[in-house]
PDB file of N, CA and C in Angstrom:
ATOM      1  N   UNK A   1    -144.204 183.327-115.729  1.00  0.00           N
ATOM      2  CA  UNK A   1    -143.456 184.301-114.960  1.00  0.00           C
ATOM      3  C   UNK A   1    -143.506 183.957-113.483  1.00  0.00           C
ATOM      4  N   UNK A   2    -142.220 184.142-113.173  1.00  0.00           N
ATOM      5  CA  UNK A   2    -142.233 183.786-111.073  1.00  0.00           C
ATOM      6  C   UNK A   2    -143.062 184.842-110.322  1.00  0.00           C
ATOM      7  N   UNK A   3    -143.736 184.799-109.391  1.00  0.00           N
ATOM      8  CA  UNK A   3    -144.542 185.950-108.648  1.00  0.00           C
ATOM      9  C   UNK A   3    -143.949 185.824-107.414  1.00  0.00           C
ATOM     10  N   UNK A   4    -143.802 187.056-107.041  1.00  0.00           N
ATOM     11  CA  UNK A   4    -143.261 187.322-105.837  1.00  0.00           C
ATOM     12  C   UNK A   4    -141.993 188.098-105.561  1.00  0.00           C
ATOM     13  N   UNK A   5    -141.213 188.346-104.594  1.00  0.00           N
ATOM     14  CA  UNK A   5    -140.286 189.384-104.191  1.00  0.00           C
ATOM     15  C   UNK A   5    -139.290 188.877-105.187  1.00  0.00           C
ATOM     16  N   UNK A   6    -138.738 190.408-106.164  1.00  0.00           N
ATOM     17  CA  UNK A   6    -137.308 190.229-106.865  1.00  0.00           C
ATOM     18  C   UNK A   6    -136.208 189.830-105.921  1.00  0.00           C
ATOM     19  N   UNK A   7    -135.499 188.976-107.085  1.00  0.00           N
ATOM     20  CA  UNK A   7    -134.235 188.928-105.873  1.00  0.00           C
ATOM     21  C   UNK A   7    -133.122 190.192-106.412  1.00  0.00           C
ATOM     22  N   UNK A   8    -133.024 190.537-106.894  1.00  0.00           N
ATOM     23  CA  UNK A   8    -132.068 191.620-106.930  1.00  0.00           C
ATOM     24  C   UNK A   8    -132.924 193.065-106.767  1.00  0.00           C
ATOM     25  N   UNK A   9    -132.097 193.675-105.416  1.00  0.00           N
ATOM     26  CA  UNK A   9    -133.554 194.999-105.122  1.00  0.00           C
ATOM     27  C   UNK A   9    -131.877 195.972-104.992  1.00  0.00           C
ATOM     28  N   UNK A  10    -132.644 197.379-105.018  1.00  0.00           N
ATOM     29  CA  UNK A  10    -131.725 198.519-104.797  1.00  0.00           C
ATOM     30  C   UNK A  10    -131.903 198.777-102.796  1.00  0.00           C
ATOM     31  N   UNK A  11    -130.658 199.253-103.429  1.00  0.00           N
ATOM     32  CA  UNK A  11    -130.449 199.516-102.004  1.00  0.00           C
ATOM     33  C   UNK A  11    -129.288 200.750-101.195  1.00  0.00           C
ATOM     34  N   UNK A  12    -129.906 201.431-100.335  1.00  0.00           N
ATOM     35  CA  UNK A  12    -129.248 202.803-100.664  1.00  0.00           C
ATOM     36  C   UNK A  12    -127.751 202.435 -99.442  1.00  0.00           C
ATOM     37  N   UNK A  13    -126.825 203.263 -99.345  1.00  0.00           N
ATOM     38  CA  UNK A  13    -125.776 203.661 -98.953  1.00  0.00           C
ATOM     39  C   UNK A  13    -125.234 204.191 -98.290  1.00  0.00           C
ATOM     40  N   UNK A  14    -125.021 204.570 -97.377  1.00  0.00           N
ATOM     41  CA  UNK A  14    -124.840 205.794 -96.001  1.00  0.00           C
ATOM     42  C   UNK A  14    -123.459 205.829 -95.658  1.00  0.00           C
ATOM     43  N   UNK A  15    -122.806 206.510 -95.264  1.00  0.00           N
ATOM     44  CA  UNK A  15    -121.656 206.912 -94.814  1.00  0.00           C
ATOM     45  C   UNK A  15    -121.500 206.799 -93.280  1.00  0.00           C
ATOM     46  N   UNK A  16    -121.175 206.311 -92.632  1.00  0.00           N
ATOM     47  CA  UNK A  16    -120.779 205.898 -91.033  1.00  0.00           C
ATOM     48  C   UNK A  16    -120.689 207.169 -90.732  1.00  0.00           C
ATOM     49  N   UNK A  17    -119.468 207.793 -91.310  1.00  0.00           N
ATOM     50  CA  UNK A  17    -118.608 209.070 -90.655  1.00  0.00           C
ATOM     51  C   UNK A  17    -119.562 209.654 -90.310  1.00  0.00           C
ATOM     52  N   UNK A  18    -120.009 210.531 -91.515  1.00  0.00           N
ATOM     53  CA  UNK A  18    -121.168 211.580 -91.934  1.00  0.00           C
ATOM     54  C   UNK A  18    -122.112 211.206 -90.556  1.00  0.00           C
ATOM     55  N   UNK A  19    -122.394 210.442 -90.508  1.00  0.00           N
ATOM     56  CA  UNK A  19    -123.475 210.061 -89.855  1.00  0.00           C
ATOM     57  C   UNK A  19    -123.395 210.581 -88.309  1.00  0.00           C
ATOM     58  N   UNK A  20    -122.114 210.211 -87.720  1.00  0.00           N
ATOM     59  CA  UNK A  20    -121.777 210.278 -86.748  1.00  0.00           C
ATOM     60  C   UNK A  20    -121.419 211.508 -86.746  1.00  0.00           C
ATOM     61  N   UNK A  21    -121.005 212.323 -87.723  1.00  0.00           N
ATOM     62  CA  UNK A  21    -120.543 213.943 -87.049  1.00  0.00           C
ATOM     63  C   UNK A  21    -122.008 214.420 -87.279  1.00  0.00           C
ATOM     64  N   UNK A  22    -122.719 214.133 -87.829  1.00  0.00           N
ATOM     65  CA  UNK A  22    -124.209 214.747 -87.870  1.00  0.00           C
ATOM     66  C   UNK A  22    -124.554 215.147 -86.478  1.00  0.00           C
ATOM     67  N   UNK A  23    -124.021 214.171 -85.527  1.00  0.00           N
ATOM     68  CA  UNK A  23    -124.698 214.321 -84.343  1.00  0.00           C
ATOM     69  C   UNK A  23    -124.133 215.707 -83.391  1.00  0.00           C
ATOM     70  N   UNK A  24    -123.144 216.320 -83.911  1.00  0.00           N
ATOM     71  CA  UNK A  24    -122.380 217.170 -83.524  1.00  0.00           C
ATOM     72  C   UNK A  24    -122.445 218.328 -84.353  1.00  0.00           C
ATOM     73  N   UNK A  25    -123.273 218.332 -85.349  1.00  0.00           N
ATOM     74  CA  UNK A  25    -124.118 219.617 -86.345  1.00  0.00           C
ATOM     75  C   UNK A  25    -122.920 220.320 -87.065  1.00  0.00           C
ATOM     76  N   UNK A  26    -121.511 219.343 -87.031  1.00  0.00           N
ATOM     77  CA  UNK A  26    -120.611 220.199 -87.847  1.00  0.00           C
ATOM     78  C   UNK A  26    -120.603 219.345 -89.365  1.00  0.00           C
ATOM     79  N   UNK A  27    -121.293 219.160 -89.622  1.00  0.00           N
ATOM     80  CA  UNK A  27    -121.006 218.406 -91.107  1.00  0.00           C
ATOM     81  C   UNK A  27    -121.897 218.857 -91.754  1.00  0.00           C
ATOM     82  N   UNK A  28    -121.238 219.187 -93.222  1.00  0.00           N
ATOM     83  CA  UNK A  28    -121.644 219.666 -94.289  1.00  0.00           C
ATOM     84  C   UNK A  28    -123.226 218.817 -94.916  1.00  0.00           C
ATOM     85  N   UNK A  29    -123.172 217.603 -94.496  1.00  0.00           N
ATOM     86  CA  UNK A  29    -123.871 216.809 -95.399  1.00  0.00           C
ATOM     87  C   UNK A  29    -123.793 215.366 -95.066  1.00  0.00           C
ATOM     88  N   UNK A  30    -124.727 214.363 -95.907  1.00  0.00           N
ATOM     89  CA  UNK A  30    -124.172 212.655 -95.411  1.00  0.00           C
ATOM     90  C   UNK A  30    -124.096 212.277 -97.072  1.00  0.00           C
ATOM     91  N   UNK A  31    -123.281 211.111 -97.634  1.00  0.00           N
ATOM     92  CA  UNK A  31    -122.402 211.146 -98.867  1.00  0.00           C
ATOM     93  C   UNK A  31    -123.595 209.513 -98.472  1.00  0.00           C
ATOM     94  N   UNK A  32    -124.369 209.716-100.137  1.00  0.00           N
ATOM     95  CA  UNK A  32    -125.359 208.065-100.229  1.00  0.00           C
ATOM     96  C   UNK A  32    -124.851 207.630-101.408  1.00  0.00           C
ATOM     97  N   UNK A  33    -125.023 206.326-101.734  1.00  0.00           N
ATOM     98  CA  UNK A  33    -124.896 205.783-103.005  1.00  0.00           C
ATOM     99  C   UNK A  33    -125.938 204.826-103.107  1.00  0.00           C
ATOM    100  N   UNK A  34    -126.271 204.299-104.652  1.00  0.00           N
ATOM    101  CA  UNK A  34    -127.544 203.538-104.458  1.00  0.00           C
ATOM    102  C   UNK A  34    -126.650 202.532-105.746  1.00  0.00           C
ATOM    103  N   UNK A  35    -126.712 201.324-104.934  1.00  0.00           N
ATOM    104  CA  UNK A  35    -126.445 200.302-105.479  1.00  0.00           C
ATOM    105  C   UNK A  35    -127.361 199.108-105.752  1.00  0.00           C
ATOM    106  N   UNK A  36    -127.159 197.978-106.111  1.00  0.00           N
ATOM    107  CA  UNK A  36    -128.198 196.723-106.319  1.00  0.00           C
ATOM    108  C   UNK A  36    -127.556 195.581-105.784  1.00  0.00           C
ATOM    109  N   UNK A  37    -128.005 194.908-104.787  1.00  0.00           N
ATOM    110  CA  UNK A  37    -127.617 193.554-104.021  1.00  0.00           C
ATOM    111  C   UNK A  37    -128.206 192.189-104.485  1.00  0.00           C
ATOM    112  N   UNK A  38    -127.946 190.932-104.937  1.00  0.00           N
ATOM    113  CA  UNK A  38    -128.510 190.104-104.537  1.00  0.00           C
ATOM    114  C   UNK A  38    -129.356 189.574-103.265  1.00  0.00           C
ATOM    115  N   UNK A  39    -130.800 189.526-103.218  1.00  0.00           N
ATOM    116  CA  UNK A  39    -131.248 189.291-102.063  1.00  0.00           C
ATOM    117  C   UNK A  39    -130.885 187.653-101.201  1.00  0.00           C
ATOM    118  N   UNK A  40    -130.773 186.638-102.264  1.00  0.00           N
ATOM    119  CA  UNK A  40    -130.506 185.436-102.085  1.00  0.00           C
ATOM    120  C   UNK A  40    -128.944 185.465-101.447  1.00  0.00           C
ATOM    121  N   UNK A  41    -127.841 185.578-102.625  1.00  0.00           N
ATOM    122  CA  UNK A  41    -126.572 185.546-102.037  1.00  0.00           C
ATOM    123  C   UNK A  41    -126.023 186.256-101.112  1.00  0.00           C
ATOM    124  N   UNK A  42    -126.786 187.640-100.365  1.00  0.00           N
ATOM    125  CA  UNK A  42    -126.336 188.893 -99.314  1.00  0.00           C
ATOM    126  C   UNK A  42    -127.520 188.626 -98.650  1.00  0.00           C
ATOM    127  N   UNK A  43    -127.974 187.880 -97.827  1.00  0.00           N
ATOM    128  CA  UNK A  43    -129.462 188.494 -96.826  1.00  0.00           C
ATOM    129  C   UNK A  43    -129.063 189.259 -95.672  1.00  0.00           C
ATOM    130  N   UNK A  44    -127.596 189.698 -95.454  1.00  0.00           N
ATOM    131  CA  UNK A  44    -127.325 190.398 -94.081  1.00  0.00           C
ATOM    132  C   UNK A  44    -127.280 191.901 -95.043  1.00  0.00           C
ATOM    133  N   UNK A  45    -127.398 192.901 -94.023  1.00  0.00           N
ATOM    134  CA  UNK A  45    -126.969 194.187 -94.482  1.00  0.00           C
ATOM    135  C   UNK A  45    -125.637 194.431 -95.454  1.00  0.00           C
ATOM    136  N   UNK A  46    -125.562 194.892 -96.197  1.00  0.00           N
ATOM    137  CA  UNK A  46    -124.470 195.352 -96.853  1.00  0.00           C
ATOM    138  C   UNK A  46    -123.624 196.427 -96.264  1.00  0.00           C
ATOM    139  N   UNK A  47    -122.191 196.057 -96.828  1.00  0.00           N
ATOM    140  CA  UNK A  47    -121.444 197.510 -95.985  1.00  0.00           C
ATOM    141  C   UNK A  47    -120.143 197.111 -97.072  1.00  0.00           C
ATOM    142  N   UNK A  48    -119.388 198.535 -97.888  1.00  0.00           N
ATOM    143  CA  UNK A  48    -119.053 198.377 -98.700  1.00  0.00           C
ATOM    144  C   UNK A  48    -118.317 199.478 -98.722  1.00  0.00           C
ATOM    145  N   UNK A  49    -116.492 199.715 -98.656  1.00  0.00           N
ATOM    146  CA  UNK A  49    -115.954 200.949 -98.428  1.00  0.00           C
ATOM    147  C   UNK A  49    -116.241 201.650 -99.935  1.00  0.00           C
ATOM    148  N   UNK A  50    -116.126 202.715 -99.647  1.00  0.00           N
ATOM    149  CA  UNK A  50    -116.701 204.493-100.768  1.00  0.00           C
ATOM    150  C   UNK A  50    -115.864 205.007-100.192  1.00  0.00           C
ATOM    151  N   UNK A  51    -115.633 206.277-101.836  1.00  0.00           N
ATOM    152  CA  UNK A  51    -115.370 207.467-101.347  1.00  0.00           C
ATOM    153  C   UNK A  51    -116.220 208.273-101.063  1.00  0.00           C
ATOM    154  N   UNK A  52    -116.222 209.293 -99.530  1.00  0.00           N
ATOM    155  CA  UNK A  52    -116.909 210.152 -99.389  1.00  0.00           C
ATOM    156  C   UNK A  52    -116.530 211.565 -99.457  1.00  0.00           C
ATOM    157  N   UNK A  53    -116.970 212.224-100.305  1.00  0.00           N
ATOM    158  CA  UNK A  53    -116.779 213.683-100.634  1.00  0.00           C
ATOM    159  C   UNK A  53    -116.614 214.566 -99.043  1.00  0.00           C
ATOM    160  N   UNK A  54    -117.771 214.402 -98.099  1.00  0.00           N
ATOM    161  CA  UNK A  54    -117.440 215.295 -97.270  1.00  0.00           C
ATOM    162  C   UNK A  54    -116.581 215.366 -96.098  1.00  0.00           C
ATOM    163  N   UNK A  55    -115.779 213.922 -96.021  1.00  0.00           N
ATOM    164  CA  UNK A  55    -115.015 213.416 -94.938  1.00  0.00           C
ATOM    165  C   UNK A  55    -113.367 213.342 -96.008  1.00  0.00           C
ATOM    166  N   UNK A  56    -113.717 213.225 -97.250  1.00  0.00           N
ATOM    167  CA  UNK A  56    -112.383 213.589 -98.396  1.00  0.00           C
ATOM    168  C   UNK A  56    -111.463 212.014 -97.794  1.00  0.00           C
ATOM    169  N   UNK A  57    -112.142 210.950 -97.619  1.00  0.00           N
ATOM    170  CA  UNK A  57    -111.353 209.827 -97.544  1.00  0.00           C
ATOM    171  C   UNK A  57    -112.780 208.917 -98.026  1.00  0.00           C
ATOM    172  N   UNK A  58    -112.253 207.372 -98.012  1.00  0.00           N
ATOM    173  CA  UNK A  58    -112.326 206.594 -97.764  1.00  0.00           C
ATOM    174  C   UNK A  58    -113.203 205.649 -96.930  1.00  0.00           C
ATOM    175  N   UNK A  59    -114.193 205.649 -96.822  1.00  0.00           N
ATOM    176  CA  UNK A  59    -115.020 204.795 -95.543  1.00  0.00           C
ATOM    177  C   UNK A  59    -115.535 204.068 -95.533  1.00  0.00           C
ATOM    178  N   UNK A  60    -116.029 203.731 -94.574  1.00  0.00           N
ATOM    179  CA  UNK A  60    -117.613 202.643 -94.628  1.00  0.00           C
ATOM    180  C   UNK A  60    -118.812 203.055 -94.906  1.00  0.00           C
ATOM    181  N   UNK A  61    -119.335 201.996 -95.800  1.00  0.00           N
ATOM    182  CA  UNK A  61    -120.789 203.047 -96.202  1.00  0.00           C
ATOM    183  C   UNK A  61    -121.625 201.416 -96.119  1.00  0.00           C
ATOM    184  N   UNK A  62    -122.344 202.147 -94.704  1.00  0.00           N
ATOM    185  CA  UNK A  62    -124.021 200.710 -94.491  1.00  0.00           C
ATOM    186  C   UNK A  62    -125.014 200.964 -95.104  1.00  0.00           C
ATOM    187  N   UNK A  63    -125.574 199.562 -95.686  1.00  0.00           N
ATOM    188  CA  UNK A  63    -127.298 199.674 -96.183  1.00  0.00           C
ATOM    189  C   UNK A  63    -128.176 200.435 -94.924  1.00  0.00           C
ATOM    190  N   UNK A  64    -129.091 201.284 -95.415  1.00  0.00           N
ATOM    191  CA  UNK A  64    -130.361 201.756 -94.869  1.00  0.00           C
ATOM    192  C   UNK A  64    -131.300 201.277 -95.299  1.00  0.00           C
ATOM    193  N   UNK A  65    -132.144 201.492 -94.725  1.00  0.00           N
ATOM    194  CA  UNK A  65    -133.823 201.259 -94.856  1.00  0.00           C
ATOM    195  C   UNK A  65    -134.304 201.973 -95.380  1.00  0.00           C
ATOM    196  N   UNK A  66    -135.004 202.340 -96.607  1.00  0.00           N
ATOM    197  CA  UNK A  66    -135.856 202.885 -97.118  1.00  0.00           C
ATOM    198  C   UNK A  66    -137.149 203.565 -96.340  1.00  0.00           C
TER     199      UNK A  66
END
């Protein structure tokens, strides 16, 4: 068996929008998804358009940090 870091890890999802009206205390909520990346073939952050329920479109949704 190989020892050491998996290469395929989870990785959660964030919503740009959400994020940004957060800062303005009018938003309902922030819209996550938890997906799985290759660590080898993706080593930059992921960013991957979603639908987001509380913005009712379309967006950008960046990897976070755990």
């Amino acid at each position: 068996m190989a020892k050491g870091k998996h290469v395929r890890v989870k990785v959660i999802l964030e919503c740009i929008g959400c994020v940004r009206k957060s800062l303005n205390k009018g938003s309902r909520g922030v819209s996550r998804y938890i997906t799985q990346k290759n660590r080898h073939n993706t080593p930059s952050q992921l960013k991957l358009q979603k639908f987001c329920p509380y913005c009712y479109q379309y967006t950008i949704h960046g990897e976070i940090k755990k």
